[in-house]
C-alpha atoms as a PDB file:
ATOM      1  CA  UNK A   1       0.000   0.000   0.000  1.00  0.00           C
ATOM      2  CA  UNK A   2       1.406   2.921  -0.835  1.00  0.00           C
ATOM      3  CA  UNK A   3       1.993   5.741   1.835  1.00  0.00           C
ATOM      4  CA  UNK A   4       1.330  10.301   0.914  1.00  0.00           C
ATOM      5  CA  UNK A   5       4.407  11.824   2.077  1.00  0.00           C
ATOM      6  CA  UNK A   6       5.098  15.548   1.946  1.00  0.00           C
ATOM      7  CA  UNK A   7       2.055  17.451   0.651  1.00  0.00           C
ATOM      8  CA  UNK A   8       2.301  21.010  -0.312  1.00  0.00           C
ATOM      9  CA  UNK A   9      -0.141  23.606  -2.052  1.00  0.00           C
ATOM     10  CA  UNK A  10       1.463  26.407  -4.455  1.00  0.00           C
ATOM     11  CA  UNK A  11      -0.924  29.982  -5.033  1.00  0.00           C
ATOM     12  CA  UNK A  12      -0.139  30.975  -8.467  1.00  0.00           C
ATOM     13  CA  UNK A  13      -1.897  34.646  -9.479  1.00  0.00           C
ATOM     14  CA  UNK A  14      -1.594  35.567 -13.266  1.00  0.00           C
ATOM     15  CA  UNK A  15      -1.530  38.621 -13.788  1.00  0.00           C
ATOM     16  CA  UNK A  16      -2.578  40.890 -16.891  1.00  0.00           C
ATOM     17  CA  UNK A  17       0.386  42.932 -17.412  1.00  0.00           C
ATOM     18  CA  UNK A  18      -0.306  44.790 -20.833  1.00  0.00           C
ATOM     19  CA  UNK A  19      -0.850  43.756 -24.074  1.00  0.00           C
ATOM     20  CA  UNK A  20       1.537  43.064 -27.129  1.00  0.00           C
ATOM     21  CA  UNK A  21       1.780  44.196 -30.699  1.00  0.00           C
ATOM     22  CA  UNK A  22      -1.377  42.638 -31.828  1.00  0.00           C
ATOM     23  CA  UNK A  23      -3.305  43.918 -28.921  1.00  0.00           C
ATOM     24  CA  UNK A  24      -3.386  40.131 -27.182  1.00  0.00           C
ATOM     25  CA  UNK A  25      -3.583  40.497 -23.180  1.00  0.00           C
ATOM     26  CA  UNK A  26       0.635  39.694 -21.980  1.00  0.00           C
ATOM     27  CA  UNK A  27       0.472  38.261 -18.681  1.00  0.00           C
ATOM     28  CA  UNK A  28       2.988  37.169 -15.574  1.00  0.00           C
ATOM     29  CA  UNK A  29       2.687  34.852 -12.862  1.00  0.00           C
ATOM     30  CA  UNK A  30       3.296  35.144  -9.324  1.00  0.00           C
ATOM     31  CA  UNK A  31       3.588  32.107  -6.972  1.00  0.00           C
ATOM     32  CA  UNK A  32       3.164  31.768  -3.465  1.00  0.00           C
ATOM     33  CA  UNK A  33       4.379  28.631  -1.588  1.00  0.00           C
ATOM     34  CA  UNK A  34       4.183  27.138   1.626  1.00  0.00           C
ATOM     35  CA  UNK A  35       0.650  27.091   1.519  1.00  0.00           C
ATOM     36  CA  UNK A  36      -1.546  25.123   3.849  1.00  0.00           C
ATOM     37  CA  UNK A  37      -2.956  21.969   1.650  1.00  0.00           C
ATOM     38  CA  UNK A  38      -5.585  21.615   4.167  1.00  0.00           C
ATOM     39  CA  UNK A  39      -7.403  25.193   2.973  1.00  0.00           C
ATOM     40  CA  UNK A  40     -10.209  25.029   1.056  1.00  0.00           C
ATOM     41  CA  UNK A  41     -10.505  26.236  -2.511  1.00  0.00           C
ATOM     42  CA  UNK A  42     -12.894  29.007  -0.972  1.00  0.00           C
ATOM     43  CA  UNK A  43     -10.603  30.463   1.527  1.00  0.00           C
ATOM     44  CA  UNK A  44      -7.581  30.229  -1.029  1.00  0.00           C
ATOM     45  CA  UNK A  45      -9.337  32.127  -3.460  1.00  0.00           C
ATOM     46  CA  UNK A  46     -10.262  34.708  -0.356  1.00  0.00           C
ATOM     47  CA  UNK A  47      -6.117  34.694   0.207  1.00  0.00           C
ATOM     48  CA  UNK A  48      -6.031  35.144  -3.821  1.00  0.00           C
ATOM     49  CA  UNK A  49      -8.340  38.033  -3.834  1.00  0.00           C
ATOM     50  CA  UNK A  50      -6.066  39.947  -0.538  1.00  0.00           C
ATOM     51  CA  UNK A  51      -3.099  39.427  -2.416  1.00  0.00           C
ATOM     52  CA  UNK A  52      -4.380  39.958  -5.366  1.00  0.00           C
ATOM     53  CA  UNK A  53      -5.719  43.647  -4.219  1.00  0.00           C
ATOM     54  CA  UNK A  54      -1.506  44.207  -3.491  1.00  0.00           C
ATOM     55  CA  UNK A  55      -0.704  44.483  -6.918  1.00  0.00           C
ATOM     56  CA  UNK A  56      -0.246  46.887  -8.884  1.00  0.00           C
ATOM     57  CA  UNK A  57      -1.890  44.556 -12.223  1.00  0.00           C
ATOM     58  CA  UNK A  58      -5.007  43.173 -12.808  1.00  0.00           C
ATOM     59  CA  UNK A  59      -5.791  39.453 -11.776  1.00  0.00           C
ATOM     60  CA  UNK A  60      -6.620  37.426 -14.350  1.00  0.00           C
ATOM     61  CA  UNK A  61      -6.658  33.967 -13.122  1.00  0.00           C
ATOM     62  CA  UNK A  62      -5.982  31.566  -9.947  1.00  0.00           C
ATOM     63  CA  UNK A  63      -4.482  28.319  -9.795  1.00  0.00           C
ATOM     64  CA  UNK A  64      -4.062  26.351  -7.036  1.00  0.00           C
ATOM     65  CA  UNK A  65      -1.341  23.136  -7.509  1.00  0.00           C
ATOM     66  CA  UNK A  66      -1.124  20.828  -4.885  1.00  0.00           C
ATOM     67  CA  UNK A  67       1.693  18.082  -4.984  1.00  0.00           C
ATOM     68  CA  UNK A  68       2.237  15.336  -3.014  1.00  0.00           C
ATOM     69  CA  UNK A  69       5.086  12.292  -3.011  1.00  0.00           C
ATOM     70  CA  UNK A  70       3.788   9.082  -2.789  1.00  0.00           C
ATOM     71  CA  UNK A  71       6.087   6.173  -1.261  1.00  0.00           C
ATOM     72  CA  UNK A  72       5.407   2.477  -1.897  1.00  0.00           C
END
């Protein structure tokens, strides 16, 4: 059976930064790690939406990646 070892949730924020030549939206992401896999999406995306209000771009989108090791 195998055993979850070491699970860990990165916030990543992409944000709109401008647009390019052919008027497309340009973006950048900012990650955040550390972050307690135990949170709910809800109260991430209430973390996302503080942070999010620091900026100085417009958020665009929220991703939440949670990775885990697994040991046999």
């Amino acid at each position: 059976m195998s055993t979850l070892m070491d699970n860990h949730s990165t916030l990543k924020l992409k944000l709109e930064t401008g647009t390019n030549a052919k008027g497309d939206a340009t973006c950048s992401t900012k990650s955040f790690g550390g972050i307690n896999p135990e949170l709910t999406d809800d109260e991430l995306l209430g973390i996302a939406d503080g942070l999010a209000g620091l900026q100085s771009h417009a958020l665009a989108e929220v991703d939440r990646v949670d990775t885990s090791v697994l040991s046999a």
